[in-house]
C-alpha atoms as a PDB file:
ATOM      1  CA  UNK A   1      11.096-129.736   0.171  1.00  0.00           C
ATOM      2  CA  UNK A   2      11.366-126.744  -2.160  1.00  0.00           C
ATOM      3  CA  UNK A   3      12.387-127.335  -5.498  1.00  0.00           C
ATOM      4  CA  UNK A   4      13.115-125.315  -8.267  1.00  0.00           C
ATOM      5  CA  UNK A   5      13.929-125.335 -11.805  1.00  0.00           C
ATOM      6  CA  UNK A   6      14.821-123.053 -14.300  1.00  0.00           C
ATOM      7  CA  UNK A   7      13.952-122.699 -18.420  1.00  0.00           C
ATOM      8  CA  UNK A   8      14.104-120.525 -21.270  1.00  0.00           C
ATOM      9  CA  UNK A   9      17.884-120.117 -21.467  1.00  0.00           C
ATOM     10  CA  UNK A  10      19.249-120.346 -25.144  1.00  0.00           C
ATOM     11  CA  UNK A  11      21.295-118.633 -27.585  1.00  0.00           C
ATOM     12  CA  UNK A  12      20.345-115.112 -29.335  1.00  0.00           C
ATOM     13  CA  UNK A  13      22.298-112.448 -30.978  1.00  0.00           C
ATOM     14  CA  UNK A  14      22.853-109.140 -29.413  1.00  0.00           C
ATOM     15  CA  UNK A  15      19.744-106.996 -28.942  1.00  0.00           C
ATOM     16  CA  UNK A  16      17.199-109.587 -28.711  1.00  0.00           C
ATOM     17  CA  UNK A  17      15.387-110.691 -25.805  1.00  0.00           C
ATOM     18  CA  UNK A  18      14.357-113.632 -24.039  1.00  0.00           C
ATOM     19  CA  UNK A  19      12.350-114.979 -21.071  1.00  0.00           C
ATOM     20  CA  UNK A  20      13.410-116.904 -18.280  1.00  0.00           C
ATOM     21  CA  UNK A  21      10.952-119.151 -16.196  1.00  0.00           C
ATOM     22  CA  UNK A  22      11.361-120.593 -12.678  1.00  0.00           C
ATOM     23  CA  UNK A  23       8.701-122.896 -11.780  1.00  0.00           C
ATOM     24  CA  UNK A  24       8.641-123.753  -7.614  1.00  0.00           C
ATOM     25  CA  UNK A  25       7.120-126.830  -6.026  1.00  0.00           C
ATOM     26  CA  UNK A  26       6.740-127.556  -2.296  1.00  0.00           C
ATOM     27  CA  UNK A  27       7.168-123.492  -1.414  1.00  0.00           C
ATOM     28  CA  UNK A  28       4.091-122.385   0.355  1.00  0.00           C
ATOM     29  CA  UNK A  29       4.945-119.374   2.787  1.00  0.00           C
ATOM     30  CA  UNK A  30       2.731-116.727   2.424  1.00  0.00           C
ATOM     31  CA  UNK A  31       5.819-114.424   2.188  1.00  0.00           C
ATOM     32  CA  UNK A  32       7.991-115.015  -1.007  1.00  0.00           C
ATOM     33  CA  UNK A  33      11.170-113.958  -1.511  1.00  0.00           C
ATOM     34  CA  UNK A  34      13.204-115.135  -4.816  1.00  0.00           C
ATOM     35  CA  UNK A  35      16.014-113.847  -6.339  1.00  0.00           C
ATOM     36  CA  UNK A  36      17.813-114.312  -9.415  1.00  0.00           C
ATOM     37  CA  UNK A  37      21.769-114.701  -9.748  1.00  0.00           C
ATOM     38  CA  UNK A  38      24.146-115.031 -12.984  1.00  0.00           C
ATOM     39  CA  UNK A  39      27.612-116.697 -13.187  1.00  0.00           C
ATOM     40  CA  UNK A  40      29.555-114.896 -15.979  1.00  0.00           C
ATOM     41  CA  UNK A  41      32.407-116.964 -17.449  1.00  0.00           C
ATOM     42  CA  UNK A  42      35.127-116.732 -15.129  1.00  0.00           C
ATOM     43  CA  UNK A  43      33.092-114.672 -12.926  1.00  0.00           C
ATOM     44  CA  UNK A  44      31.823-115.134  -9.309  1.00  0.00           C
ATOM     45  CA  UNK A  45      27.871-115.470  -9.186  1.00  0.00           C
ATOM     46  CA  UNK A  46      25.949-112.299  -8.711  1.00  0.00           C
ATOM     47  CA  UNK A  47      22.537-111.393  -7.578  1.00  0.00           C
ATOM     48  CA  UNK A  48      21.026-109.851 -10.623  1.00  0.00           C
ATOM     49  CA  UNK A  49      16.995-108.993  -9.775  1.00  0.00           C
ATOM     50  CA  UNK A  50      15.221-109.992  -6.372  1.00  0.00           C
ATOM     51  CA  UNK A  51      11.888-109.721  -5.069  1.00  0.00           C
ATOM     52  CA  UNK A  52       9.598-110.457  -2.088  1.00  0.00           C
ATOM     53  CA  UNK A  53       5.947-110.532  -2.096  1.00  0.00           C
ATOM     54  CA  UNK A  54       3.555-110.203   0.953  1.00  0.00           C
ATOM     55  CA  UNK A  55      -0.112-110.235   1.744  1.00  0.00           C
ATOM     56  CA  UNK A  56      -0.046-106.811   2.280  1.00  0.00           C
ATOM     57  CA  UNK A  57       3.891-105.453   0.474  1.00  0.00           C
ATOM     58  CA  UNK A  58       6.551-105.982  -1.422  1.00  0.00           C
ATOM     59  CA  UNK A  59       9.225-105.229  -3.796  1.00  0.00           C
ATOM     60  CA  UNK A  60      11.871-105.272  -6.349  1.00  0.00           C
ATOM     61  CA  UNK A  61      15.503-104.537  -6.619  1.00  0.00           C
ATOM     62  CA  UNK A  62      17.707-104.979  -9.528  1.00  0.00           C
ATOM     63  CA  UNK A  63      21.921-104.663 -10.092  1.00  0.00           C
ATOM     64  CA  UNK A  64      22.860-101.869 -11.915  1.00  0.00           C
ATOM     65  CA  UNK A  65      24.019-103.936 -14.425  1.00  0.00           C
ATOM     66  CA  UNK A  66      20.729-104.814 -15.627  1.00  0.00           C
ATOM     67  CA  UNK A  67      18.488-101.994 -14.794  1.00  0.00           C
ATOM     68  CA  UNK A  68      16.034-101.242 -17.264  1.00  0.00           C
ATOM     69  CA  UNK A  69      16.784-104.044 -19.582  1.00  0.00           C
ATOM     70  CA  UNK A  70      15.779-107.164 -17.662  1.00  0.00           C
ATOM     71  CA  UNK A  71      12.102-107.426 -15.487  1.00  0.00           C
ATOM     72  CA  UNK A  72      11.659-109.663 -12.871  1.00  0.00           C
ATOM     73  CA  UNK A  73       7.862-110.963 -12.526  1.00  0.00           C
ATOM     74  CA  UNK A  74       5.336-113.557 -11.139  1.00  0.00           C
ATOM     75  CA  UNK A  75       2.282-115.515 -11.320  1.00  0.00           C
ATOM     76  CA  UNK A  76       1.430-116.951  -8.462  1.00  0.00           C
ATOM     77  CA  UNK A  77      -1.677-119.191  -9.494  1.00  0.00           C
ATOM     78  CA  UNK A  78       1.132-120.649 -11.315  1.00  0.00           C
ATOM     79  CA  UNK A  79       3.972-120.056  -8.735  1.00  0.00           C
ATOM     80  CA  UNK A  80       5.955-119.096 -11.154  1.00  0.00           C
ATOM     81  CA  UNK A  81       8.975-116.474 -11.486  1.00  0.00           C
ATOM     82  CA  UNK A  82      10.294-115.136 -14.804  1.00  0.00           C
ATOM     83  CA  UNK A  83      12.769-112.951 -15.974  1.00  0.00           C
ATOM     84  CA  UNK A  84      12.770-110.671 -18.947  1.00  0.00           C
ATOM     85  CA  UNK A  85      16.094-110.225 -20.367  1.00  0.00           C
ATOM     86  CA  UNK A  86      15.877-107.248 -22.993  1.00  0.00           C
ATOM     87  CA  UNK A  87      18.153-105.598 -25.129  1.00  0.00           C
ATOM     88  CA  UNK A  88      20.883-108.135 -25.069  1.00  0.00           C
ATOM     89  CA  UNK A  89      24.371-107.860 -24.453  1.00  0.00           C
ATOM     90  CA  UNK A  90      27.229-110.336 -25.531  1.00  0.00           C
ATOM     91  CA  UNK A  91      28.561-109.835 -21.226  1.00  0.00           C
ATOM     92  CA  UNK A  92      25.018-111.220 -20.406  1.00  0.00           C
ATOM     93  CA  UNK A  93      26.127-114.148 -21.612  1.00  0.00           C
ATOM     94  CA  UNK A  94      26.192-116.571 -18.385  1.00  0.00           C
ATOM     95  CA  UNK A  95      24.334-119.403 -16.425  1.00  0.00           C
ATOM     96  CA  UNK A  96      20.734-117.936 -14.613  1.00  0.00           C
ATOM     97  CA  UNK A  97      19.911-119.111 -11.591  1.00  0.00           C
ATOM     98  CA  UNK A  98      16.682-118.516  -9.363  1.00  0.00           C
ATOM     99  CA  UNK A  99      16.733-118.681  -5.846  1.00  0.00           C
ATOM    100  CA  UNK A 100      14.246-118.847  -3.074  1.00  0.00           C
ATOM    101  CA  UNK A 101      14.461-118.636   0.757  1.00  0.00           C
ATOM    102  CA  UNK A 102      12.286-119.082   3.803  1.00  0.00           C
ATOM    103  CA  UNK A 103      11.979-115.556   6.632  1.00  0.00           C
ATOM    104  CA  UNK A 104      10.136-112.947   7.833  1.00  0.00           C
ATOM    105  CA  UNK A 105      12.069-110.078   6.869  1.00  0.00           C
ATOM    106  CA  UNK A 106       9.639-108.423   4.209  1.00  0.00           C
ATOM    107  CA  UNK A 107      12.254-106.968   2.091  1.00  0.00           C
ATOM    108  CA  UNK A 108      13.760-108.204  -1.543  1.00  0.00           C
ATOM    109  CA  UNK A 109      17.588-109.079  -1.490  1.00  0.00           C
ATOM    110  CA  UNK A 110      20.610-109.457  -3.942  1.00  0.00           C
ATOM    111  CA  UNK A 111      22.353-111.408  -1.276  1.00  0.00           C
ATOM    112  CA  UNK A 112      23.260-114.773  -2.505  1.00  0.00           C
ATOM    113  CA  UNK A 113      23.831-116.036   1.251  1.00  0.00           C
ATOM    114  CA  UNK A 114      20.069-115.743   2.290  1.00  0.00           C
ATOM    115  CA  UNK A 115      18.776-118.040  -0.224  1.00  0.00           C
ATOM    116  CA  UNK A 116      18.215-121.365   0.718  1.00  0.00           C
ATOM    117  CA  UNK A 117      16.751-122.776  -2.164  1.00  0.00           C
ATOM    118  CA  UNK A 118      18.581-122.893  -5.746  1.00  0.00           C
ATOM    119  CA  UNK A 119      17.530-124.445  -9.258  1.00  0.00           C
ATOM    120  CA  UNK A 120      20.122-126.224 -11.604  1.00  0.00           C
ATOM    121  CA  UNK A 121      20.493-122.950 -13.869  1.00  0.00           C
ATOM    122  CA  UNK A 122      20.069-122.225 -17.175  1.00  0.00           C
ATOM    123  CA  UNK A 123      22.452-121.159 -19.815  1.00  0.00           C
ATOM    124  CA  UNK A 124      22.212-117.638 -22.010  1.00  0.00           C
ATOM    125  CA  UNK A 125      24.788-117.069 -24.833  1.00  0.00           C
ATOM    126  CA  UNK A 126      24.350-113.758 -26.326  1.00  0.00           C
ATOM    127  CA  UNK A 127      26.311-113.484 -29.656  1.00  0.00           C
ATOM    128  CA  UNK A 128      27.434-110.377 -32.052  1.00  0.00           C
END
């Protein structure tokens, strides 16, 4: 089964950066589609950067909320996701979660629903 788990999380102040990793075992489709969500304190979880990569396509999509600060990326000899988080903010403060998901639909999605496939999270506290 697919597994994933998270790293990188810790605490910074305000304006710094840091880099998320999620490292998958067991998730061979040739198509792969991950996402990554945030739980705010108090906050439902929200789909934060996505993308989907194909033999032939794919893409990204990020939340408004982070656009242009954070960088969702891959190496796949590794099959590895990260996330650059950039120019921090004291509201990014919040668990990060990847996600993955099996399908054929060769498009990226903030969706939390069509994720199958979640890692344990990792915490960012972003202090002024």
């Amino acid at each position: 089964q697919v597994q994933l788990v998270e790293s990188g999380g810790g605490s910074v102040q305000a304006g710094g950066s840091l880099r998320l990793s999620c490292a998958a075992s067991g998730y061979t489709y040739s198509t792969k589609y991950i996402g990554w969500f945030r739980q705010q304190p108090g906050k439902e979880r929200e789909g934060i950067a996505a993308f989907y990569t194909g033999r032939r396509s794919g893409s990204t999509v990020y939340a408004a909320s982070v656009r242009g600060r954070f960088t969702i990326s891959q190496d796949n000899a590794e099959n590895t996701a990260y996330l650059q988080l950039n120019s921090l903010k004291p509201e990014d403060t919040a668990i990060y979660y990847c996600a993955a998901r099996d399908g054929s639909t060769l498009t990226s999605s903030l969706t939390e629903g069509v994720y199958g496939y979640w890692g344990q999270g990792t915490q960012v506290t972003v202090s002024s």
